[in-house]
PDB file of N, CA and C in Angstrom:
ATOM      1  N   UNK A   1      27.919  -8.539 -63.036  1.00  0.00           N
ATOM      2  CA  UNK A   1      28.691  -9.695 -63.419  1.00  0.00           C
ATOM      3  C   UNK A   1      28.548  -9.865 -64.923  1.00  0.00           C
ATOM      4  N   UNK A   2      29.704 -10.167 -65.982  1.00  0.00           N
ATOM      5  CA  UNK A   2      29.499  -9.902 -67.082  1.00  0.00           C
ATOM      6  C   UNK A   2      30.495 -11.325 -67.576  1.00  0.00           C
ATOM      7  N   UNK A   3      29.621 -12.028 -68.512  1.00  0.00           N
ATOM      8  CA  UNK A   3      30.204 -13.727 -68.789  1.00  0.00           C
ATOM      9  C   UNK A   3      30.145 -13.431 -70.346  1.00  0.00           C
ATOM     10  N   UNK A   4      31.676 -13.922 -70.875  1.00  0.00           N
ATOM     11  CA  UNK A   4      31.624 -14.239 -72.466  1.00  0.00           C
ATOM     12  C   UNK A   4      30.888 -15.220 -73.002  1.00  0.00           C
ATOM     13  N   UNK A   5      30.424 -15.271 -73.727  1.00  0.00           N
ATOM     14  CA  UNK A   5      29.780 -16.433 -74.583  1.00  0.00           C
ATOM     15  C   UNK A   5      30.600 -17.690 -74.497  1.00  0.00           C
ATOM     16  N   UNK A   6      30.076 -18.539 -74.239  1.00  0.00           N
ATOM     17  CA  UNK A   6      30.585 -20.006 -74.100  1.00  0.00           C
ATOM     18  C   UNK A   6      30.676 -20.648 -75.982  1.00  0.00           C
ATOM     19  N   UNK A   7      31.272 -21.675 -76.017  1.00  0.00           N
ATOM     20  CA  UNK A   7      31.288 -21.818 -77.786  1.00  0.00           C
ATOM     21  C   UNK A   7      30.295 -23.580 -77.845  1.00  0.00           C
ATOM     22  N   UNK A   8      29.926 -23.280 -76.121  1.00  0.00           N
ATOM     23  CA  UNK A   8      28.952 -24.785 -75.979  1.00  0.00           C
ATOM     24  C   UNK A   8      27.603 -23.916 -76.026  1.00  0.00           C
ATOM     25  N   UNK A   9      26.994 -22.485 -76.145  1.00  0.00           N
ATOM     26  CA  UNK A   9      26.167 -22.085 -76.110  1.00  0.00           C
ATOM     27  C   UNK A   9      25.587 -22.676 -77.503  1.00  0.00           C
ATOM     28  N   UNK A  10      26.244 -22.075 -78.499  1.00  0.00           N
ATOM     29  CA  UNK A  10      25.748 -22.059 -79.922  1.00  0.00           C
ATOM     30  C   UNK A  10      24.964 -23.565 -80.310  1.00  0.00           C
ATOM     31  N   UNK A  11      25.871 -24.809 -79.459  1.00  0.00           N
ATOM     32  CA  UNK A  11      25.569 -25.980 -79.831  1.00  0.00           C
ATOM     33  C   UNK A  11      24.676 -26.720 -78.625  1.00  0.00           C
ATOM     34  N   UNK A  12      24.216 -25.917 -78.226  1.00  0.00           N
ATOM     35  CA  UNK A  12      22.575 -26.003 -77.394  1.00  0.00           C
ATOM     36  C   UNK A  12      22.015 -25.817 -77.934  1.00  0.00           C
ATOM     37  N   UNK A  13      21.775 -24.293 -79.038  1.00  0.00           N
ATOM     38  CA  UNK A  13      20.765 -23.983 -79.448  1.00  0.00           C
ATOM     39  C   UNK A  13      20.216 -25.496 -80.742  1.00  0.00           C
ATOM     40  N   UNK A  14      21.006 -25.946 -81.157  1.00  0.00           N
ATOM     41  CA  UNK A  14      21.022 -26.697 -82.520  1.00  0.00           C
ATOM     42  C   UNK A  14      20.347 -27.810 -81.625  1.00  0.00           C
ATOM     43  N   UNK A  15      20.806 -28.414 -80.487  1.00  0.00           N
ATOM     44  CA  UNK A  15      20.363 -29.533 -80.030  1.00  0.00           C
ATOM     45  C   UNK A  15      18.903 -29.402 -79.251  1.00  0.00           C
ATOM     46  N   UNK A  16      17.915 -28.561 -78.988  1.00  0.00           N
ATOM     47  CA  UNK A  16      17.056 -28.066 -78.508  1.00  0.00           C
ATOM     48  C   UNK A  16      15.651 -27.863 -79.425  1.00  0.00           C
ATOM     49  N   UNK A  17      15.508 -27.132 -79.579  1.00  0.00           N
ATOM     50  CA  UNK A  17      14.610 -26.944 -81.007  1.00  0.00           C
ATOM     51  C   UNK A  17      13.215 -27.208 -80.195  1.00  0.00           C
ATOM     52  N   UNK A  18      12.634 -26.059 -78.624  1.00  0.00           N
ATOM     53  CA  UNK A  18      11.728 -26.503 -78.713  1.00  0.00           C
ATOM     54  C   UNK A  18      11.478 -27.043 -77.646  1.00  0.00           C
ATOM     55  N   UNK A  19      12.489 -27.863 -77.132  1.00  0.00           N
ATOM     56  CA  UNK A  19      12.465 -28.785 -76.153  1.00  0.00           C
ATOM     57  C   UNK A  19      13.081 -28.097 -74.943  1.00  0.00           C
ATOM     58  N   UNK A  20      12.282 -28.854 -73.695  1.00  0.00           N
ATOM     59  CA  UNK A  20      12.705 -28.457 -72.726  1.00  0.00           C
ATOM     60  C   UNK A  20      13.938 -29.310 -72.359  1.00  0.00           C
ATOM     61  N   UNK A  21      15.194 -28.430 -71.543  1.00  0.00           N
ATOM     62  CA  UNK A  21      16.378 -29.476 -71.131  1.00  0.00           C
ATOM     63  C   UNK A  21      16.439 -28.524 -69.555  1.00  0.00           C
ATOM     64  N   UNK A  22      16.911 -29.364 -69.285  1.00  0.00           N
ATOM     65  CA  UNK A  22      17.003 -29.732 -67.576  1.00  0.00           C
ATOM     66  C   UNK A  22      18.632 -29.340 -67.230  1.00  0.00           C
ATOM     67  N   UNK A  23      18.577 -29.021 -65.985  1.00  0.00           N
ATOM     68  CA  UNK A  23      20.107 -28.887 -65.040  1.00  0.00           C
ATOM     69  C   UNK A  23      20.765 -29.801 -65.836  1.00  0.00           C
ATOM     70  N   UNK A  24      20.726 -31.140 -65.530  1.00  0.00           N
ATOM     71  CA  UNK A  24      21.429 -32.475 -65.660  1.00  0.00           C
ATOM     72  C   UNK A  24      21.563 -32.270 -67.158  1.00  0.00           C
ATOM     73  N   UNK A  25      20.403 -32.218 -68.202  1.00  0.00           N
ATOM     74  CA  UNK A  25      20.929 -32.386 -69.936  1.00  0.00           C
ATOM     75  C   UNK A  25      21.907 -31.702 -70.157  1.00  0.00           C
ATOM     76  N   UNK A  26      21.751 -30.158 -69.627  1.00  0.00           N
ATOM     77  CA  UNK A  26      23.000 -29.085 -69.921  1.00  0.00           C
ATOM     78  C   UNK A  26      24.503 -29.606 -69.310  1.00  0.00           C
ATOM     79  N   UNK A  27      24.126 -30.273 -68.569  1.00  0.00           N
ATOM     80  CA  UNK A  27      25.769 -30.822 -67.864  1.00  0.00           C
ATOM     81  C   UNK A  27      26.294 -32.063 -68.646  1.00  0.00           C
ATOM     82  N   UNK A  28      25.142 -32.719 -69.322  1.00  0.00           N
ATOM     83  CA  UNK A  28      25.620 -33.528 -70.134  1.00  0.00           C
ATOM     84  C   UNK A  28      26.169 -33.227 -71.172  1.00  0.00           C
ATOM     85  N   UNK A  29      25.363 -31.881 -71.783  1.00  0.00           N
ATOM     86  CA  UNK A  29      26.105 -31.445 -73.023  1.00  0.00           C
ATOM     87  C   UNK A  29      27.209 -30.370 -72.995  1.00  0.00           C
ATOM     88  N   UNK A  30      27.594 -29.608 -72.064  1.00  0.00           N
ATOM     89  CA  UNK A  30      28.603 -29.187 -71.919  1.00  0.00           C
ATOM     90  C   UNK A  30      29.753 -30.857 -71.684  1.00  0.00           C
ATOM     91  N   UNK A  31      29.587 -31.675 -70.851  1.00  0.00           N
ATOM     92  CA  UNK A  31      30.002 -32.533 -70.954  1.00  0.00           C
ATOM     93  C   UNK A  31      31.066 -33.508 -72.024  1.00  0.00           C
ATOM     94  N   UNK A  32      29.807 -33.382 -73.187  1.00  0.00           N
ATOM     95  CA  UNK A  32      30.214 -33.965 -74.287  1.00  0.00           C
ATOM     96  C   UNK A  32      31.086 -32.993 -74.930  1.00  0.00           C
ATOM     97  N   UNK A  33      30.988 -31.775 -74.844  1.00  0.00           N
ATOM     98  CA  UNK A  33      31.871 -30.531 -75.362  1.00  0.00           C
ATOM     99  C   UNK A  33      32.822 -30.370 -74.834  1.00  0.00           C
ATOM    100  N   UNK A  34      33.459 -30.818 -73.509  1.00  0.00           N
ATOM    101  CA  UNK A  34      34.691 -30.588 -73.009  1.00  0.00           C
ATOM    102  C   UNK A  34      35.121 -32.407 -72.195  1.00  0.00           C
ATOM    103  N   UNK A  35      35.393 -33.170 -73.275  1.00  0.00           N
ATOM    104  CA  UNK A  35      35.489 -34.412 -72.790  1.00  0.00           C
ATOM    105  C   UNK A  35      36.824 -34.764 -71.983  1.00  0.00           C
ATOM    106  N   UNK A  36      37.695 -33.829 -71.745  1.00  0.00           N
ATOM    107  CA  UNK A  36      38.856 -34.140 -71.246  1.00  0.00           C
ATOM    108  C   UNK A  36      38.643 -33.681 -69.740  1.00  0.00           C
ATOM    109  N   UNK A  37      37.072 -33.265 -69.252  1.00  0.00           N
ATOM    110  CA  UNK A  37      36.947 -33.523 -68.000  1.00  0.00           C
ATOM    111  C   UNK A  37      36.136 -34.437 -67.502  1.00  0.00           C
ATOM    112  N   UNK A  38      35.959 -35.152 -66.366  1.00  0.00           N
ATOM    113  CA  UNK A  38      35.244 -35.965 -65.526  1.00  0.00           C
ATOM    114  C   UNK A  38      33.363 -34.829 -65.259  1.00  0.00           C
ATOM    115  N   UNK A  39      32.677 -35.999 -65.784  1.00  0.00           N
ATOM    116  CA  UNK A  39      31.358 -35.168 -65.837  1.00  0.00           C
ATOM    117  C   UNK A  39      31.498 -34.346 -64.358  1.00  0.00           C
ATOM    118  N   UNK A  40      31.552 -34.942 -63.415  1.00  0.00           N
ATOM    119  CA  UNK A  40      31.685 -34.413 -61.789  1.00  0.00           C
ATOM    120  C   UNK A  40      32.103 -33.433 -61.766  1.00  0.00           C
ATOM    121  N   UNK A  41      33.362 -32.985 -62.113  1.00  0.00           N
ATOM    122  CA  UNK A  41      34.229 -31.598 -62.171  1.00  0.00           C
ATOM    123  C   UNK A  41      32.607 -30.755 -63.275  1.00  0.00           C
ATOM    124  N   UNK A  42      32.438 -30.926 -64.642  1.00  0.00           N
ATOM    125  CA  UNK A  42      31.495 -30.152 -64.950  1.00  0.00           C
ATOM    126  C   UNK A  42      29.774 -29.878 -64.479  1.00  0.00           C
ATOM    127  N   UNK A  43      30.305 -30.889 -63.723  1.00  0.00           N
ATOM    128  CA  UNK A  43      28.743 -30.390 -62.568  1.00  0.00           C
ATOM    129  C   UNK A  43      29.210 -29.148 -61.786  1.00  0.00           C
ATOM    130  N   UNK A  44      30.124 -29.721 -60.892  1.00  0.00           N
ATOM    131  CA  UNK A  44      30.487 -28.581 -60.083  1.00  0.00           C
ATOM    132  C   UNK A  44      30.543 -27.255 -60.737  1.00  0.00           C
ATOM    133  N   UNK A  45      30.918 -27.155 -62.134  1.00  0.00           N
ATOM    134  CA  UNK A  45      31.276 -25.987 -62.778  1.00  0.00           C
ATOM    135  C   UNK A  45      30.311 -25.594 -62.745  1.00  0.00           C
ATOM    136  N   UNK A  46      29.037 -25.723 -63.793  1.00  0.00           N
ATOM    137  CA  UNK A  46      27.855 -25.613 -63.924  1.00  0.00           C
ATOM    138  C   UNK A  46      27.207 -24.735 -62.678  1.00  0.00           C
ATOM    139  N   UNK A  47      27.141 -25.776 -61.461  1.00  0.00           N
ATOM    140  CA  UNK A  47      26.384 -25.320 -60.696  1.00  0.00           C
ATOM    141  C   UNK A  47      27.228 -24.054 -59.830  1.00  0.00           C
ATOM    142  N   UNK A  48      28.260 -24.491 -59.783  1.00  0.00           N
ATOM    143  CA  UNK A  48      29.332 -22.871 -59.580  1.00  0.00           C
ATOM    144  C   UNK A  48      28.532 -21.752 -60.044  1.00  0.00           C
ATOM    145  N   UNK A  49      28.949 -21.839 -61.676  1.00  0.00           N
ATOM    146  CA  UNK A  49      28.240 -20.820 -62.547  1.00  0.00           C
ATOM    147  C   UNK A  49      26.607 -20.210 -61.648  1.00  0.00           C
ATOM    148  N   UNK A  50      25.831 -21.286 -61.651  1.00  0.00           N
ATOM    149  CA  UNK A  50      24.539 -20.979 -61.645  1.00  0.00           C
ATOM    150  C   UNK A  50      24.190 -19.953 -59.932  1.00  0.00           C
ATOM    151  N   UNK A  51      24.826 -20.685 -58.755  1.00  0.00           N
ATOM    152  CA  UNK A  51      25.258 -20.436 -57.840  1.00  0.00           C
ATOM    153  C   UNK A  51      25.777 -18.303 -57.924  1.00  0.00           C
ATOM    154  N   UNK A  52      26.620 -18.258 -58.547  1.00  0.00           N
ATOM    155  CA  UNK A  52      27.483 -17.426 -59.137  1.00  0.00           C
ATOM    156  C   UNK A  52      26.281 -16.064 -59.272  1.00  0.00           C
ATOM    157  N   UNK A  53      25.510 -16.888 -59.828  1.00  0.00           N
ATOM    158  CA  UNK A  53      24.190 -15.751 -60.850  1.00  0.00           C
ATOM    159  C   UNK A  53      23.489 -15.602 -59.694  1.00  0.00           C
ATOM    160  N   UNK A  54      22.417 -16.999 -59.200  1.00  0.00           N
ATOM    161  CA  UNK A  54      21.793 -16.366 -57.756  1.00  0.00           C
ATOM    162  C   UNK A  54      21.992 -15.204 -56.914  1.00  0.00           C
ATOM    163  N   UNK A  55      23.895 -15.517 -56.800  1.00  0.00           N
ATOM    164  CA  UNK A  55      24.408 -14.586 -55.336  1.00  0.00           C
ATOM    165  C   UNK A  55      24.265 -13.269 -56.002  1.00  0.00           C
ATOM    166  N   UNK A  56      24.330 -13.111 -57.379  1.00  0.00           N
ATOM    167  CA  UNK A  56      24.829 -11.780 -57.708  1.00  0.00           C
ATOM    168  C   UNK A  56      23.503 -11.409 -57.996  1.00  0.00           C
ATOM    169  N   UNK A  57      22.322 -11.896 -58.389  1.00  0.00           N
ATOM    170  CA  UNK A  57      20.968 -11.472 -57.869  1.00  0.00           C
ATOM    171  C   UNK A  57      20.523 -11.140 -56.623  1.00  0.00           C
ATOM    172  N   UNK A  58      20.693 -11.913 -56.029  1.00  0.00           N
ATOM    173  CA  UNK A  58      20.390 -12.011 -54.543  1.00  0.00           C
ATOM    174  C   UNK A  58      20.732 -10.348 -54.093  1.00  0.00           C
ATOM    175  N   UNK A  59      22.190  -9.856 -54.609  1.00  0.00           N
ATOM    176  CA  UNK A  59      22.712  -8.328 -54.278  1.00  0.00           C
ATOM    177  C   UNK A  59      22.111  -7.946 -54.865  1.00  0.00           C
ATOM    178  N   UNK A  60      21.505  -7.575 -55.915  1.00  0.00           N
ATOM    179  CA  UNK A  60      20.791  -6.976 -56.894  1.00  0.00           C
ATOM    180  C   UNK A  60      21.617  -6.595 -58.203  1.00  0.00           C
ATOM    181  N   UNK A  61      22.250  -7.165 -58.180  1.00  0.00           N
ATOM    182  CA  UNK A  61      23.741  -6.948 -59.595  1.00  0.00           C
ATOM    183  C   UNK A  61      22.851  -7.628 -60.669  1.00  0.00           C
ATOM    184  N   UNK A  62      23.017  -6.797 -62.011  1.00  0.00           N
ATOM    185  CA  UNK A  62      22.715  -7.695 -63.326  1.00  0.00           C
ATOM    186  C   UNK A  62      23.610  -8.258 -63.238  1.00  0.00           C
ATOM    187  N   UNK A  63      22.874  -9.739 -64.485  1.00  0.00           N
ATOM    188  CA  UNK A  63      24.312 -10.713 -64.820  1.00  0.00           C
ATOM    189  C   UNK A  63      23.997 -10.619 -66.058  1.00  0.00           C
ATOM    190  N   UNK A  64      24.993 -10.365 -67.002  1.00  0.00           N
ATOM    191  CA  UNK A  64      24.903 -10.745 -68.201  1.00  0.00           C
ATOM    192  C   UNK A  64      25.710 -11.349 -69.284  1.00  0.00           C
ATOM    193  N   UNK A  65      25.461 -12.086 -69.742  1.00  0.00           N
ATOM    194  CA  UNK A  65      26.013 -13.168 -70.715  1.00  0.00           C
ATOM    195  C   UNK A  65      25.752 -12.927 -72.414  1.00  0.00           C
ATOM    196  N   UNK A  66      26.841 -12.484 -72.881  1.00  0.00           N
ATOM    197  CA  UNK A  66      26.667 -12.012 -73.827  1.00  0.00           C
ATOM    198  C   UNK A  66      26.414 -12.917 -74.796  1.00  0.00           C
ATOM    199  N   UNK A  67      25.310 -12.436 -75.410  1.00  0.00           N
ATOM    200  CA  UNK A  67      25.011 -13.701 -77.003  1.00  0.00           C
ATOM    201  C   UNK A  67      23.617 -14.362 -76.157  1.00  0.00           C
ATOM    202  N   UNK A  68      23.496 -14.367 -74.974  1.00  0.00           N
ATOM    203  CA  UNK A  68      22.283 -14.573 -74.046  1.00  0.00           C
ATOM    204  C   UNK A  68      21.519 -13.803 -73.436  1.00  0.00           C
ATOM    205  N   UNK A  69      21.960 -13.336 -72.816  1.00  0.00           N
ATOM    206  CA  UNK A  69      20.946 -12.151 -72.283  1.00  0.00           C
ATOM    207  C   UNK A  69      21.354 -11.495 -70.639  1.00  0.00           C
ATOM    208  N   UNK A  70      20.310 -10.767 -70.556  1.00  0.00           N
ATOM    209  CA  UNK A  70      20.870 -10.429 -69.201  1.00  0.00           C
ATOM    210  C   UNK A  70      19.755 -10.333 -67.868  1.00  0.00           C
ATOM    211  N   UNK A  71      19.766 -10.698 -67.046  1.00  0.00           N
ATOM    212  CA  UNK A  71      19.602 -11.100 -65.561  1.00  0.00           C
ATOM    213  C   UNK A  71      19.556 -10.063 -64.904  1.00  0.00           C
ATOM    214  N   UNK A  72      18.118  -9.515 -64.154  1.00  0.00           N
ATOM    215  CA  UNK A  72      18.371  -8.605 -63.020  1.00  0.00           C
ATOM    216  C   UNK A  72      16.768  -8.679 -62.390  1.00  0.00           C
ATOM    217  N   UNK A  73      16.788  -8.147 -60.973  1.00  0.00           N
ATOM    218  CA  UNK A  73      15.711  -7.980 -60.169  1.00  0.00           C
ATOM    219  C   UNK A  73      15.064  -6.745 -60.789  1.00  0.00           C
ATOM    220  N   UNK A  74      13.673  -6.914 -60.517  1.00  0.00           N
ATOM    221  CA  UNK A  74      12.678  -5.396 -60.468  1.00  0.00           C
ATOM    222  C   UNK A  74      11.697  -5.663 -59.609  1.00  0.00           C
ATOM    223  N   UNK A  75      11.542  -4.558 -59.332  1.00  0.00           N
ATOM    224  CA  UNK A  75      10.900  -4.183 -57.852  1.00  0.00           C
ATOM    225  C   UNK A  75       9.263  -4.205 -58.492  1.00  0.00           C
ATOM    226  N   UNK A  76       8.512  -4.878 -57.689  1.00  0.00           N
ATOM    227  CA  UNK A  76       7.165  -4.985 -58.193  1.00  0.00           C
ATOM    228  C   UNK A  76       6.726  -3.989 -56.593  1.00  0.00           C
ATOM    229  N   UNK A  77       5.787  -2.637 -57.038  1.00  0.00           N
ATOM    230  CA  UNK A  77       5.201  -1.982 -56.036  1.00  0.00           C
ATOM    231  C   UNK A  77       4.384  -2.297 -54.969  1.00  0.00           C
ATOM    232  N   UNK A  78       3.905  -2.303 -53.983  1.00  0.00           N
ATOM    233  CA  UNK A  78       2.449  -3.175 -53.064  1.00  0.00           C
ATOM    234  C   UNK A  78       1.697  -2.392 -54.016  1.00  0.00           C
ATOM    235  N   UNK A  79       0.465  -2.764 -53.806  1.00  0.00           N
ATOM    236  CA  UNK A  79      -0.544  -3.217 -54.543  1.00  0.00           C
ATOM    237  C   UNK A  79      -2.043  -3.577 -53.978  1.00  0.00           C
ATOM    238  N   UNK A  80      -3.207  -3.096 -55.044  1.00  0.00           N
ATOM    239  CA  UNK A  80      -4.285  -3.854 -54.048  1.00  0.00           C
ATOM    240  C   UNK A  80      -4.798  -4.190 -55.174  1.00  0.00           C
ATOM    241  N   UNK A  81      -5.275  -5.873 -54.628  1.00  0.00           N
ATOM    242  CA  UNK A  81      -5.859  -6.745 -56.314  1.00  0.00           C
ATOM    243  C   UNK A  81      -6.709  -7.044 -55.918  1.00  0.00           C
ATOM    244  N   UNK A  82      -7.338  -8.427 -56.225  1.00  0.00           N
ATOM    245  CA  UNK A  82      -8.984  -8.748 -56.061  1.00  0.00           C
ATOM    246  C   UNK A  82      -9.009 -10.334 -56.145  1.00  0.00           C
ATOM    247  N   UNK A  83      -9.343 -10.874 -55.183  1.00  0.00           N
ATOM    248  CA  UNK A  83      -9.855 -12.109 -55.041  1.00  0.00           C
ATOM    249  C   UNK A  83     -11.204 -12.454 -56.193  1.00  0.00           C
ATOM    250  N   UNK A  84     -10.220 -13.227 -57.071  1.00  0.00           N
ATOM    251  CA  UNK A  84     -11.677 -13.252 -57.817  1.00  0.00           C
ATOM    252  C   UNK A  84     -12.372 -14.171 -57.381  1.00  0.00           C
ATOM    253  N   UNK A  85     -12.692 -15.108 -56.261  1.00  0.00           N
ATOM    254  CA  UNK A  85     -13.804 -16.126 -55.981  1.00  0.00           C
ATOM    255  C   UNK A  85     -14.886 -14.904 -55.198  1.00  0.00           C
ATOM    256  N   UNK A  86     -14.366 -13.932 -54.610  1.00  0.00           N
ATOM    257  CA  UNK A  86     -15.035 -13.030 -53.566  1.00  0.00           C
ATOM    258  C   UNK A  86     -15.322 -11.904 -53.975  1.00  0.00           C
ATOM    259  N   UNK A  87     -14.143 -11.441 -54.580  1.00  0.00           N
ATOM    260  CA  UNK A  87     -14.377 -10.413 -55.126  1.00  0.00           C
ATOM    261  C   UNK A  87     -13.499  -9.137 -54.006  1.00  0.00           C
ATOM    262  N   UNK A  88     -13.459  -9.722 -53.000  1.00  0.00           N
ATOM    263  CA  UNK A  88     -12.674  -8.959 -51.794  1.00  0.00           C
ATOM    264  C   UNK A  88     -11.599  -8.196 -52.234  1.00  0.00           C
ATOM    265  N   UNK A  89     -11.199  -7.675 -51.846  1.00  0.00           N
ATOM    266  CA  UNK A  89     -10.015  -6.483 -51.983  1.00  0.00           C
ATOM    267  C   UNK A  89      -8.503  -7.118 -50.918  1.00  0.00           C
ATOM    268  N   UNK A  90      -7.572  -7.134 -51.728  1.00  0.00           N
ATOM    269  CA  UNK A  90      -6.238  -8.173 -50.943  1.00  0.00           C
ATOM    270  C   UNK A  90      -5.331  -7.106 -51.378  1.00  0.00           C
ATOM    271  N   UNK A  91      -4.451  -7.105 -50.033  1.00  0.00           N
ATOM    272  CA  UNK A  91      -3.276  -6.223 -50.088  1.00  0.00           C
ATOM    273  C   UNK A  91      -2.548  -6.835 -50.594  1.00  0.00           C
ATOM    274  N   UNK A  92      -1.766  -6.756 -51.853  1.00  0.00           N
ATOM    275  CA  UNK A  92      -0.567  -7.641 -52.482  1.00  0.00           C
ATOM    276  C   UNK A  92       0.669  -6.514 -51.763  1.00  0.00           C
ATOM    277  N   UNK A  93       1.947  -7.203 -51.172  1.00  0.00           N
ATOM    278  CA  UNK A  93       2.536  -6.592 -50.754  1.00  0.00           C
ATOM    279  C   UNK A  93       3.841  -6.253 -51.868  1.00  0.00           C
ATOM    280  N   UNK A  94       4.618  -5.394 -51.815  1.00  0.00           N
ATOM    281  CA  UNK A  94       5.807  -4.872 -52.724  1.00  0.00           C
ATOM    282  C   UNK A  94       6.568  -6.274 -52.683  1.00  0.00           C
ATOM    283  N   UNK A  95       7.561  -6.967 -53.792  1.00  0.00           N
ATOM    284  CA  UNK A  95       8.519  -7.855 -53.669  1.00  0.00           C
ATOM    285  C   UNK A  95       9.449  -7.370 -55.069  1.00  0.00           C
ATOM    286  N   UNK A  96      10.168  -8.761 -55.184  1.00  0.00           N
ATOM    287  CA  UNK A  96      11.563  -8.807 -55.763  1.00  0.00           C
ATOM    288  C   UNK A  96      11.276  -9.966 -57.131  1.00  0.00           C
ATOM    289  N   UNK A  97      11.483  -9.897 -58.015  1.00  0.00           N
ATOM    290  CA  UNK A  97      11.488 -10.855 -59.302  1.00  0.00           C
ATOM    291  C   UNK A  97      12.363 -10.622 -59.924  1.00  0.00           C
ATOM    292  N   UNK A  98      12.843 -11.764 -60.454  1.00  0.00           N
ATOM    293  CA  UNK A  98      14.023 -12.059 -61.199  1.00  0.00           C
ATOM    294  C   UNK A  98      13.290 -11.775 -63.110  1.00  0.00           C
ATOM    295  N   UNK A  99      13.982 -11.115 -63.454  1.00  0.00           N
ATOM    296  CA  UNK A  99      13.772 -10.761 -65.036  1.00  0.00           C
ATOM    297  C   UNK A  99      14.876 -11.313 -65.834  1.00  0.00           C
ATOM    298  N   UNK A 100      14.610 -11.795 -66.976  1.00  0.00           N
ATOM    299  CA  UNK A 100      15.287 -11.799 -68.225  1.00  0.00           C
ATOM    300  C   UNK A 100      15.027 -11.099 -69.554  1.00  0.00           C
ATOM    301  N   UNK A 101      15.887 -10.626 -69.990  1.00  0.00           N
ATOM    302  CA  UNK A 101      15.770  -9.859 -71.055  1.00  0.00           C
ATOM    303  C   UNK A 101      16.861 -10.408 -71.943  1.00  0.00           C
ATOM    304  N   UNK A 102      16.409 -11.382 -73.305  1.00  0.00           N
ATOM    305  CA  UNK A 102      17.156 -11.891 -74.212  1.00  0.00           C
ATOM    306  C   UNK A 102      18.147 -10.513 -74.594  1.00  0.00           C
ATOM    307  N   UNK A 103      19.500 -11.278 -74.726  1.00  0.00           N
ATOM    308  CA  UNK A 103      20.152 -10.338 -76.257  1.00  0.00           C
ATOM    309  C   UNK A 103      19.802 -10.274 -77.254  1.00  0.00           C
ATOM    310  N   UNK A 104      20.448  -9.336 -77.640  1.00  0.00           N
ATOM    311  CA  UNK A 104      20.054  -9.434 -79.403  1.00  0.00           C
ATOM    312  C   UNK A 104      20.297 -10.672 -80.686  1.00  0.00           C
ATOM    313  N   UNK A 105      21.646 -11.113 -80.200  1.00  0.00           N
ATOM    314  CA  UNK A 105      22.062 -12.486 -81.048  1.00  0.00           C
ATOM    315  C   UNK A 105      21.219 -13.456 -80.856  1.00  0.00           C
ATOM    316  N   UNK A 106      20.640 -13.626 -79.462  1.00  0.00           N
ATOM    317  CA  UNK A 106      19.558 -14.217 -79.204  1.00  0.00           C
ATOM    318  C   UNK A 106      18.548 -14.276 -79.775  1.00  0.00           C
ATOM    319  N   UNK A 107      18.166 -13.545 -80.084  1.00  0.00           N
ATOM    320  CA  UNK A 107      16.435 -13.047 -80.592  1.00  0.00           C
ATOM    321  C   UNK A 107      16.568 -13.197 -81.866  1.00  0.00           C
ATOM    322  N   UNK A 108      17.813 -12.578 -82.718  1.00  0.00           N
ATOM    323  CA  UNK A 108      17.797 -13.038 -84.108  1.00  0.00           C
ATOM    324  C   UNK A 108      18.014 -14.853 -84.427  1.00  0.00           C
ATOM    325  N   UNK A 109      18.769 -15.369 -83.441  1.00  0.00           N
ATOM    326  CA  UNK A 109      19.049 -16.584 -83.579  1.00  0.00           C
ATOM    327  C   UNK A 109      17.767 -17.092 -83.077  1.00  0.00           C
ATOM    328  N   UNK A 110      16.680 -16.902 -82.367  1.00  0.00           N
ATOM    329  CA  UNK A 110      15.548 -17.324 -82.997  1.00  0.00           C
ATOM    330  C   UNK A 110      14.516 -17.656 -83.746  1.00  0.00           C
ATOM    331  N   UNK A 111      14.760 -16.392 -84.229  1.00  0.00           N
ATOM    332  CA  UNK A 111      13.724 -16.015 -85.542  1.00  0.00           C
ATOM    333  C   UNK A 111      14.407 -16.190 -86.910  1.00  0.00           C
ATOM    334  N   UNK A 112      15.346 -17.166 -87.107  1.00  0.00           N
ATOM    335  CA  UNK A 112      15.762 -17.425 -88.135  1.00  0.00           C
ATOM    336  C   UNK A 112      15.272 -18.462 -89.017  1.00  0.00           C
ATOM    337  N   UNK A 113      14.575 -18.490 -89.989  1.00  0.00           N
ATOM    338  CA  UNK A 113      14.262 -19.750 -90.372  1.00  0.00           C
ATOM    339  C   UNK A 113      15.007 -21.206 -91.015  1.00  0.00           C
ATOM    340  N   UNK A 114      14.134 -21.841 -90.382  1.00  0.00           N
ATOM    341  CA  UNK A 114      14.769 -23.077 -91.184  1.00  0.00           C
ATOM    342  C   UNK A 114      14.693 -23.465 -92.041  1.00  0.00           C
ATOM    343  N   UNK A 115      15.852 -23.913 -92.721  1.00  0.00           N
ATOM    344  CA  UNK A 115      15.553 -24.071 -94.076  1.00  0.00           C
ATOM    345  C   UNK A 115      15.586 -25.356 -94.657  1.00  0.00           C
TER     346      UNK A 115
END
């Protein structure tokens, strides 16, 4: 699944700085960026979107969003680790994790200083 850059991305980054924002802030501020809809309709969008990414994880499809990054499962192997109160030996079994890997516009648009 492959998503263009939104032009409400850029003006997250400016409003953030650091801070954590939530489901709901992002719907507010896409919100304020497309005022000729009813916040309700940009919930639904939102969570469409987000919905959207799950399912296409869930198959194992990357998602990627350009200017953001990209989205995909990796297979973590079974395993044998160690109880550290005991010291015992625990079968960790093989599973599924969700990864992110920033873009590049990303990463520079971090490390940019402020001036």
């Amino acid at each position: 699944m492959r998503v263009t850059s939104l032009p409400v991305l850029a003006d997250l980054t400016q409003t953030l700085k650091g801070d954590l924002m939530t489901k709901s802030q992002l719907i507010e501020k896409v919100a304020e960026s497309f005022s000729g809809y009813k916040k309700k309709d940009v919930e639904l969008a939102v969570n469409t979107i987000f919905e959207s990414m799950k399912g296409a994880l869930v198959n194992e499809q990357r998602v990627e969003i350009r200017g953001l990054g990209t989205f995909r499962v990796k297979h973590r192997e079974a395993r044998l680790g160690r109880n550290p109160r005991s010291g015992e030996n625990v079968d960790i079994p093989d599973r599924k994790i969700p990864f992110f890997k920033a873009g590049r516009a990303l990463k520079i648009q971090l490390n940019v200083e402020d001036a």
